[in-house]
Protein backbone atom coordinates (compact mmCIF):
# COMPACT_ATOMS: atom_id res chain seq x y z
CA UNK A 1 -49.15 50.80 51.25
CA UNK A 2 -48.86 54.08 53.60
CA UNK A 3 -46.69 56.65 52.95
CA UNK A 4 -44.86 58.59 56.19
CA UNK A 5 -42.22 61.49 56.04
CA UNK A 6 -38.71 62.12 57.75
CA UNK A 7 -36.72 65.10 57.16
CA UNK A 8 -35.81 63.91 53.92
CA UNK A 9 -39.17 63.48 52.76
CA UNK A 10 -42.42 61.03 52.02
CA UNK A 11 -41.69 56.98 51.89
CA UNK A 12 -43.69 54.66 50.61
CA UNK A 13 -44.02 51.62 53.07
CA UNK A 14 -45.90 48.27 53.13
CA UNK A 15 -48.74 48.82 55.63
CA UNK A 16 -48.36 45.52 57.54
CA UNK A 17 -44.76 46.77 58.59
CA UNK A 18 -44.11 48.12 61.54
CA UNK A 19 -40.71 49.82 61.07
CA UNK A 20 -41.35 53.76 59.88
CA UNK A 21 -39.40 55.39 56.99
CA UNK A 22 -35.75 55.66 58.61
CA UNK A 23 -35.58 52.07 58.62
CA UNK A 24 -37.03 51.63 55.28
CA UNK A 25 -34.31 54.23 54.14
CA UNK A 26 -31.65 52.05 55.89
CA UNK A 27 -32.80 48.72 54.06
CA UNK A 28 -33.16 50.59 50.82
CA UNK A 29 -29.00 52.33 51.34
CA UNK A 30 -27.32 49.35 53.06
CA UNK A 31 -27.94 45.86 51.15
CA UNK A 32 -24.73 44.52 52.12
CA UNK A 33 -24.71 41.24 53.74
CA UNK A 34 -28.14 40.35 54.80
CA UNK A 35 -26.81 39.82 58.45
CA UNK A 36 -28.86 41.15 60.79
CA UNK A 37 -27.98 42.29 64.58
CA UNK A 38 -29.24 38.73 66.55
CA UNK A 39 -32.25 38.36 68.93
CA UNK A 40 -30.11 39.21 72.24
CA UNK A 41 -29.45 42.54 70.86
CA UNK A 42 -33.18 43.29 69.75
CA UNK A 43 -33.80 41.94 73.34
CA UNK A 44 -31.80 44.35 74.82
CA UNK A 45 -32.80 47.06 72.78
CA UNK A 46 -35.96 46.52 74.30
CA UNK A 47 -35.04 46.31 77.53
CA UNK A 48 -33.77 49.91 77.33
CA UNK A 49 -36.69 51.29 75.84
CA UNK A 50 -39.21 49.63 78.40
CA UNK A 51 -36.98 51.19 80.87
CA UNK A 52 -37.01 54.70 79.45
CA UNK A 53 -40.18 54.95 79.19
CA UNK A 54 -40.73 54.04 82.45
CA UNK A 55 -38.14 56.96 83.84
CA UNK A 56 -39.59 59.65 81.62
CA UNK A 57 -43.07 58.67 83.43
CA UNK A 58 -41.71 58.87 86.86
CA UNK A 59 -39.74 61.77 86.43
CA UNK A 60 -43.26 63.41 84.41
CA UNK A 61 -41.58 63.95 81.41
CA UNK A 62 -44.02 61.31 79.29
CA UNK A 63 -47.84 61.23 80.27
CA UNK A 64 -48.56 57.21 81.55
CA UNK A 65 -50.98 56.83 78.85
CA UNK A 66 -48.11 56.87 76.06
CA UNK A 67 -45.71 55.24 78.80
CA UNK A 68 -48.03 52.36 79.26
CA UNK A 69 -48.51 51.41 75.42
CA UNK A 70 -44.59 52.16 74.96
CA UNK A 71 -43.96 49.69 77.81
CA UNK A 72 -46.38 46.71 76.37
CA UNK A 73 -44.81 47.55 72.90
CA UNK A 74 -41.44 47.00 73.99
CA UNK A 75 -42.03 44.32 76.14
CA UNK A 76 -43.21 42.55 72.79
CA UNK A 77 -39.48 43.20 71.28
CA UNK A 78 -38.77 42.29 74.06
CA UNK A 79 -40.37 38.60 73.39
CA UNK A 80 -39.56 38.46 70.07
CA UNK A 81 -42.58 38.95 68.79
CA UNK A 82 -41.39 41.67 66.28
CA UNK A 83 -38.01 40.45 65.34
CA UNK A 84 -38.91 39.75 61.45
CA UNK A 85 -39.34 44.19 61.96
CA UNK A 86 -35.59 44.47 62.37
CA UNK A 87 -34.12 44.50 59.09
CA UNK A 88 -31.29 46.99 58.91
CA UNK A 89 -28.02 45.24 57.94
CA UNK A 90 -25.13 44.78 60.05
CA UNK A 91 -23.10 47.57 58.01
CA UNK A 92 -25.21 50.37 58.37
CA UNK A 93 -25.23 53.87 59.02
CA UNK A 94 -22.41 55.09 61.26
CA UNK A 95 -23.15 54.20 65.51
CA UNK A 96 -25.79 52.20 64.51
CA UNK A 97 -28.69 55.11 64.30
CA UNK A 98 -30.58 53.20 61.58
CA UNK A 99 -31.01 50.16 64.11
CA UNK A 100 -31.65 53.03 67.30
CA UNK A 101 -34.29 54.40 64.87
CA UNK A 102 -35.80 50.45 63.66
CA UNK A 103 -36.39 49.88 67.39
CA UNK A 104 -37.85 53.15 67.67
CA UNK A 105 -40.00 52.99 64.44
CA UNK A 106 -41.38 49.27 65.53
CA UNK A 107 -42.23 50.01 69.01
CA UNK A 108 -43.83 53.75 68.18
CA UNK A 109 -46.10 51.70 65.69
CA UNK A 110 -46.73 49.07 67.53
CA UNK A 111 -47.74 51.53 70.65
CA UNK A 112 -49.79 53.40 68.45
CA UNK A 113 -52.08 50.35 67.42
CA UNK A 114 -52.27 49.62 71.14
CA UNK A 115 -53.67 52.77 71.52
CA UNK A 116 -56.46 52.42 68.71
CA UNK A 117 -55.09 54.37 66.28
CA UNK A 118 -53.44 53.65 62.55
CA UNK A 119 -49.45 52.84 61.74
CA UNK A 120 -47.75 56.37 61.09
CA UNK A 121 -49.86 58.71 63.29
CA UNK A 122 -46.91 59.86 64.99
CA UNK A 123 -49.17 62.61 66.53
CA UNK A 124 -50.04 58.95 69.49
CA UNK A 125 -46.63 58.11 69.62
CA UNK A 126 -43.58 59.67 68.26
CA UNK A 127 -40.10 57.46 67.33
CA UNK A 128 -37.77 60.47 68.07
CA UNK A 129 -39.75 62.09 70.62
CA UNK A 130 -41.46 59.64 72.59
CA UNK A 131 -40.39 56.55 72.33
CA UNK A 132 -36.39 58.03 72.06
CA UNK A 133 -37.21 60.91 74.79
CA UNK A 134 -33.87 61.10 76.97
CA UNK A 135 -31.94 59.21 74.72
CA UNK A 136 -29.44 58.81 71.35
CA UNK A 137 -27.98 56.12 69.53
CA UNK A 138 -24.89 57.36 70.70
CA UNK A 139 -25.93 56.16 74.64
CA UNK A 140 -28.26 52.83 74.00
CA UNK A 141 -26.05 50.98 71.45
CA UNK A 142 -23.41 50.90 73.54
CA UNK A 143 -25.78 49.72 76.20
CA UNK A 144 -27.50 47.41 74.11
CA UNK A 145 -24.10 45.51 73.25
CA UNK A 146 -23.34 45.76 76.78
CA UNK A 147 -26.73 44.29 78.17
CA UNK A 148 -26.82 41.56 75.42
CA UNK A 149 -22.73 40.84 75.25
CA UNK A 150 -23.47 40.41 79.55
CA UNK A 151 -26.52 38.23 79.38
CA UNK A 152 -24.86 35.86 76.66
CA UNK A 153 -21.90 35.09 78.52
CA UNK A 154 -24.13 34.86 81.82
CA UNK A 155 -26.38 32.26 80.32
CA UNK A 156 -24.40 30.48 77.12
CA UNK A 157 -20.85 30.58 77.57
CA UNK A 158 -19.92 30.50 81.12
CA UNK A 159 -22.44 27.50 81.28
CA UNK A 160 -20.84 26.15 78.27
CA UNK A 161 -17.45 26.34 79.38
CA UNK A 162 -18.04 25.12 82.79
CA UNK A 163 -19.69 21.97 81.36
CA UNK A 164 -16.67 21.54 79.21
CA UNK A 165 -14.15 22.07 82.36
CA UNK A 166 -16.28 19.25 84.55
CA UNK A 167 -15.87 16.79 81.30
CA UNK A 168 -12.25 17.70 81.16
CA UNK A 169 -11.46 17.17 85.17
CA UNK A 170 -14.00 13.60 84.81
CA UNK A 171 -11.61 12.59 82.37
CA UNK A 172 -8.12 13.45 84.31
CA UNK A 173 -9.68 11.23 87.03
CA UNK A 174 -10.68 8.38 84.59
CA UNK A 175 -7.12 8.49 83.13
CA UNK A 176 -5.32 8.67 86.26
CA UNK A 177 -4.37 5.56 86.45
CA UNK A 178 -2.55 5.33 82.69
CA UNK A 179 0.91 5.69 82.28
CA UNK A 180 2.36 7.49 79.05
CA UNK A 181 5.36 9.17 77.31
CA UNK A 182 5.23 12.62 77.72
CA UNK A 183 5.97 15.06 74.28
CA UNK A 184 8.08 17.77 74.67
CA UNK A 185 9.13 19.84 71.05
CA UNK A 186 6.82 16.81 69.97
CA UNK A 187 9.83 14.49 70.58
CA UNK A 188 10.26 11.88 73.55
CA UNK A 189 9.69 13.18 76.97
CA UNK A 190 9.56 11.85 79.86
CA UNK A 191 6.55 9.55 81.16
CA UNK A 192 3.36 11.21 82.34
CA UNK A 193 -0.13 9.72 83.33
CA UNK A 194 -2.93 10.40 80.38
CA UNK A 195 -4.88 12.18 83.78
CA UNK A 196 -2.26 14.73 84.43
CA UNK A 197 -2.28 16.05 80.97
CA UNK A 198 -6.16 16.03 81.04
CA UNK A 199 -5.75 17.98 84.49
CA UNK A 200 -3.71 20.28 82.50
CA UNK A 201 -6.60 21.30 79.65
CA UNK A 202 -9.05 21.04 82.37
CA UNK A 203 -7.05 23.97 84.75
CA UNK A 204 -6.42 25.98 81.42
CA UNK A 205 -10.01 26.04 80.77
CA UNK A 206 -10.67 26.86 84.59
CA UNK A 207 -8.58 29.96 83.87
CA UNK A 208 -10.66 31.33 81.33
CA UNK A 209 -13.49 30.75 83.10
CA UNK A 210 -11.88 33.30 85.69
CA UNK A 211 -11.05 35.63 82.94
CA UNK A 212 -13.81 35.71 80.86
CA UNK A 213 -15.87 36.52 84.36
CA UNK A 214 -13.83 39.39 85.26
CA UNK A 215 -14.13 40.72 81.59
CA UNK A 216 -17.97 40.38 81.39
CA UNK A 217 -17.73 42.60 84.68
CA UNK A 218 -16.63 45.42 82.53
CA UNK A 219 -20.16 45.24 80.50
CA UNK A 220 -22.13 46.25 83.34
CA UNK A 221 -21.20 49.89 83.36
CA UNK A 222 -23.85 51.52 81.21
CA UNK A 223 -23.86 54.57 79.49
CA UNK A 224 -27.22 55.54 79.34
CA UNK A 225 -28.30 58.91 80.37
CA UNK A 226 -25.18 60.17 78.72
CA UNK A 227 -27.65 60.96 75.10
CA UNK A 228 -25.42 62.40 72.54
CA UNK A 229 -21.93 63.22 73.60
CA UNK A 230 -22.32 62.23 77.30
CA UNK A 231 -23.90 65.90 78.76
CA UNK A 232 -27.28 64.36 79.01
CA UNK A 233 -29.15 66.73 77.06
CA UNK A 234 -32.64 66.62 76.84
CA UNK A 235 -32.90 64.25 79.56
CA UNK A 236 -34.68 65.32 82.76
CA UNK A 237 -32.00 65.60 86.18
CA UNK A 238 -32.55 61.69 87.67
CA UNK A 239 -33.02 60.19 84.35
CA UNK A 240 -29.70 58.34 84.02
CA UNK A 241 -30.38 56.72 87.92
CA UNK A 242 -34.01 55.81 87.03
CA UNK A 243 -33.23 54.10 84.16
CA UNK A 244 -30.45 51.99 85.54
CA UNK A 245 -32.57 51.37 88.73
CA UNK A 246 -35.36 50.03 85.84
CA UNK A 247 -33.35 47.90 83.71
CA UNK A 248 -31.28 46.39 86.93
CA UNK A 249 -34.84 45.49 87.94
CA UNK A 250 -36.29 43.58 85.05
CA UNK A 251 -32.82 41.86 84.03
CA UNK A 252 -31.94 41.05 88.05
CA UNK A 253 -28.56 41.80 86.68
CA UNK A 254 -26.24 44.48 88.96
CA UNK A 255 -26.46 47.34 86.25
CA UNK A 256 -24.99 50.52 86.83
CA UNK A 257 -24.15 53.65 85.25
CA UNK A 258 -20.75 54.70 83.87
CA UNK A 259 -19.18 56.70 86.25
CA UNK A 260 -17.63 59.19 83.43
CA UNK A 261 -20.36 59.32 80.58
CA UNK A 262 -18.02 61.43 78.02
CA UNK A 263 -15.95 57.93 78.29
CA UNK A 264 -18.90 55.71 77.97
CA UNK A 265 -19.81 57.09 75.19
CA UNK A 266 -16.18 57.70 73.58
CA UNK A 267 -15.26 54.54 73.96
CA UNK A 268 -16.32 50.84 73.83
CA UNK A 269 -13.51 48.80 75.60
CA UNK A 270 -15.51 46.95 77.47
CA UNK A 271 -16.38 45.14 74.27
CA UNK A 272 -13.10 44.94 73.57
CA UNK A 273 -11.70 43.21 77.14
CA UNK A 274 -14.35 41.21 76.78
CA UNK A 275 -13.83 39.75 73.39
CA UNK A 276 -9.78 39.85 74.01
CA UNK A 277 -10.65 37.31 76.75
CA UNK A 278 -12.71 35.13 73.95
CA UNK A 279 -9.22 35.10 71.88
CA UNK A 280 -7.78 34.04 74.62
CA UNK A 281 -10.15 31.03 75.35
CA UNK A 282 -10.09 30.31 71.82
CA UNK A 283 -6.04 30.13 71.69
CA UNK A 284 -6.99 27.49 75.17
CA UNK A 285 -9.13 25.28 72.64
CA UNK A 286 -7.30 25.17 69.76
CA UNK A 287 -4.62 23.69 71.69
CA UNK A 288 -6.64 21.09 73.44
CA UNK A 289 -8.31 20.21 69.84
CA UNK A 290 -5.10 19.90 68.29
CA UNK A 291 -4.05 17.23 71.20
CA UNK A 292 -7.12 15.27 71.08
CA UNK A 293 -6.29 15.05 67.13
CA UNK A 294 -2.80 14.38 67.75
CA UNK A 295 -3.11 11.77 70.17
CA UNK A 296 -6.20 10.23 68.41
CA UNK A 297 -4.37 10.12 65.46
CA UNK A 298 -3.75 6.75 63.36
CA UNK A 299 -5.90 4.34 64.26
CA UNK A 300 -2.99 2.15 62.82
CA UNK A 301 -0.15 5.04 61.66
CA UNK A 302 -0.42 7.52 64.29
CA UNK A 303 -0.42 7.86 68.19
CA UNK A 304 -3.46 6.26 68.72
CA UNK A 305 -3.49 6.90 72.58
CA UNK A 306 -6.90 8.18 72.54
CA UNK A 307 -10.08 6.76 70.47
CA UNK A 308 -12.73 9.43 69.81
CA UNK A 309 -16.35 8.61 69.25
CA UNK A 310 -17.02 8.15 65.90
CA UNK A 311 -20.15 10.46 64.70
CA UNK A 312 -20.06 10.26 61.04
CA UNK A 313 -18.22 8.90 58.42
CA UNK A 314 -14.56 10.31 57.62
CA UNK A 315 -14.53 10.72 54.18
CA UNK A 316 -16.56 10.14 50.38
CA UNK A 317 -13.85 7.90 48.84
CA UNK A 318 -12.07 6.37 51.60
CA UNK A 319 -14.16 3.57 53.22
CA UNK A 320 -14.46 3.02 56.98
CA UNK A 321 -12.32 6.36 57.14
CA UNK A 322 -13.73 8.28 60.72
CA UNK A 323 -12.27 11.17 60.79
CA UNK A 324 -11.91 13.56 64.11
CA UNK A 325 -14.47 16.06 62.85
CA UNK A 326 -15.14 17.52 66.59
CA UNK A 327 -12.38 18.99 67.58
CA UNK A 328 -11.85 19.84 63.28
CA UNK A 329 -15.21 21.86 64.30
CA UNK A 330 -14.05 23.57 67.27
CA UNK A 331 -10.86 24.45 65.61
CA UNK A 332 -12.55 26.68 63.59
CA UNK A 333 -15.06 28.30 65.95
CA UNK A 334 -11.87 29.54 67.15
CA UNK A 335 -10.37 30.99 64.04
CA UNK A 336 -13.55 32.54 63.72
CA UNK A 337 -13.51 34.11 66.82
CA UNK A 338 -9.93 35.22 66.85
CA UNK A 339 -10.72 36.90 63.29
CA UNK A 340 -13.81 38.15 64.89
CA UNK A 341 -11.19 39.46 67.73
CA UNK A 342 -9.29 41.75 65.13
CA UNK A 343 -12.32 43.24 63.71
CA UNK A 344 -13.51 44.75 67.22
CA UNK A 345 -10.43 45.71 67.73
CA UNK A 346 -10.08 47.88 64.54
CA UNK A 347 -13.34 49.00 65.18
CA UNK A 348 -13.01 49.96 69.15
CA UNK A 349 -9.44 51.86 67.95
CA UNK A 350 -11.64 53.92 65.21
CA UNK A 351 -12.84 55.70 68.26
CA UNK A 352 -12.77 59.80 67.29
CA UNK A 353 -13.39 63.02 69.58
CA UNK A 354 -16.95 61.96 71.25
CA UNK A 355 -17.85 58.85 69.70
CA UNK A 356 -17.22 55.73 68.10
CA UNK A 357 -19.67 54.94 65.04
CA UNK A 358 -18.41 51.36 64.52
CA UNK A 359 -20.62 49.84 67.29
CA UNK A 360 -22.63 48.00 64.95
CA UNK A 361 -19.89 45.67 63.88
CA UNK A 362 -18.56 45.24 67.47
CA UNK A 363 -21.80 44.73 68.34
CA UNK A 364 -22.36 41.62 65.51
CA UNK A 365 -19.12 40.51 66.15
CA UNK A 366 -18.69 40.19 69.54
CA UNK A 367 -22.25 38.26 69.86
CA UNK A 368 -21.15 36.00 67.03
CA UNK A 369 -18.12 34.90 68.98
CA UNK A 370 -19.94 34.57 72.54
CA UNK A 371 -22.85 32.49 70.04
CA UNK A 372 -20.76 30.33 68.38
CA UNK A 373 -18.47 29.50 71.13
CA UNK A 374 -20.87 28.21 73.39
CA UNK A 375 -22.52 25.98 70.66
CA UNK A 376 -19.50 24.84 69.57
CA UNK A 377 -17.91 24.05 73.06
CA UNK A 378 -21.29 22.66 73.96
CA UNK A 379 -21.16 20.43 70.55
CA UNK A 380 -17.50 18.91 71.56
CA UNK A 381 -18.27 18.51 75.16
CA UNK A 382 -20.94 15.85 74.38
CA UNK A 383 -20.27 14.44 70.68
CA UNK A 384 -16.55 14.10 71.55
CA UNK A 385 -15.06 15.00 75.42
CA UNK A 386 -17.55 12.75 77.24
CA UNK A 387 -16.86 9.45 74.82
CA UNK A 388 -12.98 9.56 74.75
CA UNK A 389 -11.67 6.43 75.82
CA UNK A 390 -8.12 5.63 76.25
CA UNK A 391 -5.87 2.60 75.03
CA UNK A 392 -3.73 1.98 78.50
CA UNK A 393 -1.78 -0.87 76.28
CA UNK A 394 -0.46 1.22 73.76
CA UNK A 395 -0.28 4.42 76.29
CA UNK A 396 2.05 2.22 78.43
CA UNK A 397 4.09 0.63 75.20
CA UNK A 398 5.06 4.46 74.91
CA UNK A 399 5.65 5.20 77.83
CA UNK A 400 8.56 2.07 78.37
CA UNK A 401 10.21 3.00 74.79
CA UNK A 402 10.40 7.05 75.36
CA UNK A 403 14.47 7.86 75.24
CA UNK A 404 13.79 10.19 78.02
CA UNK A 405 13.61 7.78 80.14
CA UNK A 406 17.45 8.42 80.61
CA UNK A 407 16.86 11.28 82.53
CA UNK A 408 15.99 9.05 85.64
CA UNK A 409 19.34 7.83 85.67
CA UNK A 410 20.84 11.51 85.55
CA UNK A 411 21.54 10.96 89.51
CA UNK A 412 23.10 7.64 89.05
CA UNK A 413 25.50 8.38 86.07
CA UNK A 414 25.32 12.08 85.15
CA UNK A 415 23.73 13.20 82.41
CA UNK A 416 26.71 12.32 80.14
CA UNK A 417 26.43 8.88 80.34
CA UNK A 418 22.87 9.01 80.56
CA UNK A 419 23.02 10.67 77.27
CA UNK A 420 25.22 7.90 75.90
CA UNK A 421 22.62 5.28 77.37
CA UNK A 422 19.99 7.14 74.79
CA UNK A 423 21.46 7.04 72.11
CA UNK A 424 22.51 3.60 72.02
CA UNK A 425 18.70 2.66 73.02
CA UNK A 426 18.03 4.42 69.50
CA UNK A 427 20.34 3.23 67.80
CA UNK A 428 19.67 -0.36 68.62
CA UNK A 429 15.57 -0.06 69.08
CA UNK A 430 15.80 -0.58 72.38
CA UNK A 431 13.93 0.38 76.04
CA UNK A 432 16.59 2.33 77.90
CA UNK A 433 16.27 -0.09 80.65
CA UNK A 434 17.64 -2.82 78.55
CA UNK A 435 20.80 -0.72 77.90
CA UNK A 436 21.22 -0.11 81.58
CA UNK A 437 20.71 -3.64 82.13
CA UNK A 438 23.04 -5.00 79.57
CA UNK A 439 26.07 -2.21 80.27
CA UNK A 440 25.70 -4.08 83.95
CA UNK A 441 25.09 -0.61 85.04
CA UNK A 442 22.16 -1.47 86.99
CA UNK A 443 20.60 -4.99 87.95
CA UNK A 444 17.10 -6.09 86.33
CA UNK A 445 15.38 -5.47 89.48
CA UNK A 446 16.93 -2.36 90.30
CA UNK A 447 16.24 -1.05 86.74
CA UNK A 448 13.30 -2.10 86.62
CA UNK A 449 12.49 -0.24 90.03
CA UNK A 450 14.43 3.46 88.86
CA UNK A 451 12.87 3.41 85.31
CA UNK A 452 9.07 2.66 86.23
CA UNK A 453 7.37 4.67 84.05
CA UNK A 454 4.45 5.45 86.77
CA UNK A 455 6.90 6.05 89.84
CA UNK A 456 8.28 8.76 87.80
CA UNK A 457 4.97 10.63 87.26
CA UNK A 458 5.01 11.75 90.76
CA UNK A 459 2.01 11.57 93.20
């Protein structure tokens, strides 16, 4: 054991641990959950502390000796070497200081040792003065969500979705060629081809591609430089260029800072536009997981249209029972992330004067979403999307028996008559076209010719 002192006083720590005492503190006031902020955060926590370091040398405010062994020690957060050192719960202290300070505690330690000299000599390397210089909580959490929310999206979700809108379009080509009824109020509608509906999900999701991009351009405006309340205290004139300019080069991501800091710091609605644009993908995929289920449904008492690749058995007292646990799955990602939605926005509202002090929970639940969206559109895309096949036969049985067939002959006889026509074809369980042709309204081959399902789908 070693024992270190805060403001507060001595704390006894483990000595293979390289947090200090304000995490220990944390740990000790917050067992809550046991959820922990994820590896993209700790990653970008990093990031910001490599590059702050490396501003405080340029502008001569840290000497390169302690620069250099703050670098390498981040740069080994930055890895993941150290994440079993971040322990601070997801509810924490107010901002997220107790997760500022973890990073700082870990990488002052580790720096230290780099330097030849024992955990808690804070005389080599400082937390607060050193490895913090020119900065707050207040200025890198935001950053840190923003830098890890950015690079998540950039290299999980966007990819993700992408793959799931090329599946998607495949499928609207493979499906072209299959005549259906269309559902409308879930009742008969009139025919449609199995690939224009497809084309349909696969635009939707092409949409929040476009929307989700434009929302993860909010994320690259960066407070840093801003420190407490957005004045820049303590930090040297340059700093808040220089650190941008440092992070923008070891990410290769466009970076830049905020161009009012009091807002950057007041306010996280980037977080917010972002994650109301992960709602609105999620509304996207609920509906096209409730149609796959729909049209899947049966195989002998539902629609049946659709037959879904069967990946595990259905059920534990209902034998040969496949069940369409895929989109089930996906379903609810997206509850998830809509619930997910409502707590960042509670939290980004609970803004007050210069700061808002729920950016821990944003932070967890806005990297949850972006996490388990991309694993779970990944998961459908290839366990369910890609196998779909379609039953043409029974497509095209619905398709000839849908009562809206009647609306073709709205330019022949009006829709009064054509409404008549329906009716009867109900009543009597039969195609439209066989009232038409009975009623000596139309001739077979003429009926035949105005009611063909696939001539009414259009082009």
């Amino acid at each position: 054991m070693r024992t270190e002192r805060d403001t507060l006083g001595e704390v006894r720590l483990p000595d293979d641990v390289y947090y200090g005492a304000q995490t220990e503190r944390a740990i000790e006031n917050f067992p809550i959950s046991g959820l922990r902020l994820p590896r993209r955060f700790i990653r970008a926590q990093g990031i910001i502390k490599l590059a702050s370091a490396r501003a405080n040398e340029a502008l001569g405010a840290l000497d390169k000796k302690r620069a250099k062994a703050v670098e390498k020690a981040a740069r080994e957060v930055i890895g993941g070497r150290h994440d079993d050192q971040f322990q601070v719960d997801v509810y924490q202290a107010g901002a997220g200081t107790s997760q500022n300070m973890n990073a700082n505690e870990v990488i002052a330690n580790r720096a230290i040792e780099i330097l030849k000299g024992e955990k808690g000599d804070y005389k080599i390397i400082h937390p607060n003065d050193h490895v913090n210089m020119a900065q707050s909580t207040n200025d890198t959490i935001p950053a840190a969500i923003y830098i890890s929310a950015y690079e998540a999206v950039k290299e999980d979700l966007l990819p993700a979705l992408k793959g799931l809108n090329d599946a998607l379009s495949h499928k609207a080509r493979e499906f072209n060629g299959i005549v259906k009824a269309g559902r409308t109020h879930l009742q008969d509608a009139v025919p449609i081809r199995l690939g224009q509906e497809f084309s349909g999900y696969a635009a939707s999701v092409k949409n929040d591609i476009f929307r989700v991009s434009r929302a993860s351009g909010s994320l690259l405006h960066l407070p840093l430089g801003g420190n407490a309340v957005g004045t820049g205290i303590n930090a040297r004139p340059g700093f808040r260029d220089h650190v941008i300019r440092e992070i923008r080069k070891f990410t290769g991501v466009k970076f830049r800072k905020c161009e009012n800091p009091f807002a950057g710091i007041q306010n996280v609605n980037a977080a917010l536009e972002l994650s109301s644009s992960l709602r609105g993908v999620s509304v996207t995929l609920i509906k096209i997981a409730n149609d796959i289920r729909l049209l899947s449904s049966g195989p002998c008492t539902g629609f049946a249209e659709l037959k879904l690749p069967a990946v595990q058995p259905g059920s534990s007292i209902m034998p040969g029972k496949v069940n369409p646990v895929m989109p089930e799955m996906l379903n609810m990602v997206c509850f998830q992330v809509m619930g997910n939605d409502s707590a960042i926005a509670y939290a980004t509202q609970a803004s007050q004067l210069e700061l808002n002090v729920m950016m821990p929970l944003i932070a967890h639940n806005l990297l949850f979403s972006i996490g388990i969206l991309a694993n779970g559109v990944r998961a459908f895309t290839w366990k369910c999307l890609r196998g779909i096949e379609a039953d043409a036969d029974r497509c095209r049985a619905f398709a000839d028996r849908t009562l809206a067939m009647a609306t073709a002959l709205n330019p022949i006889t009006g829709y009064t008559l054509a409404a008549e026509i329906s009716k009867e074809a109900y009543q009597k369980g039969k195609a439209v076209k066989d009232i038409v042709i009975e009623r000596g309204i139309l001739g077979e081959r003429e009926a035949r010719r105005i009611l063909d399902p696939m001539k009414l789908t259009g082009k």
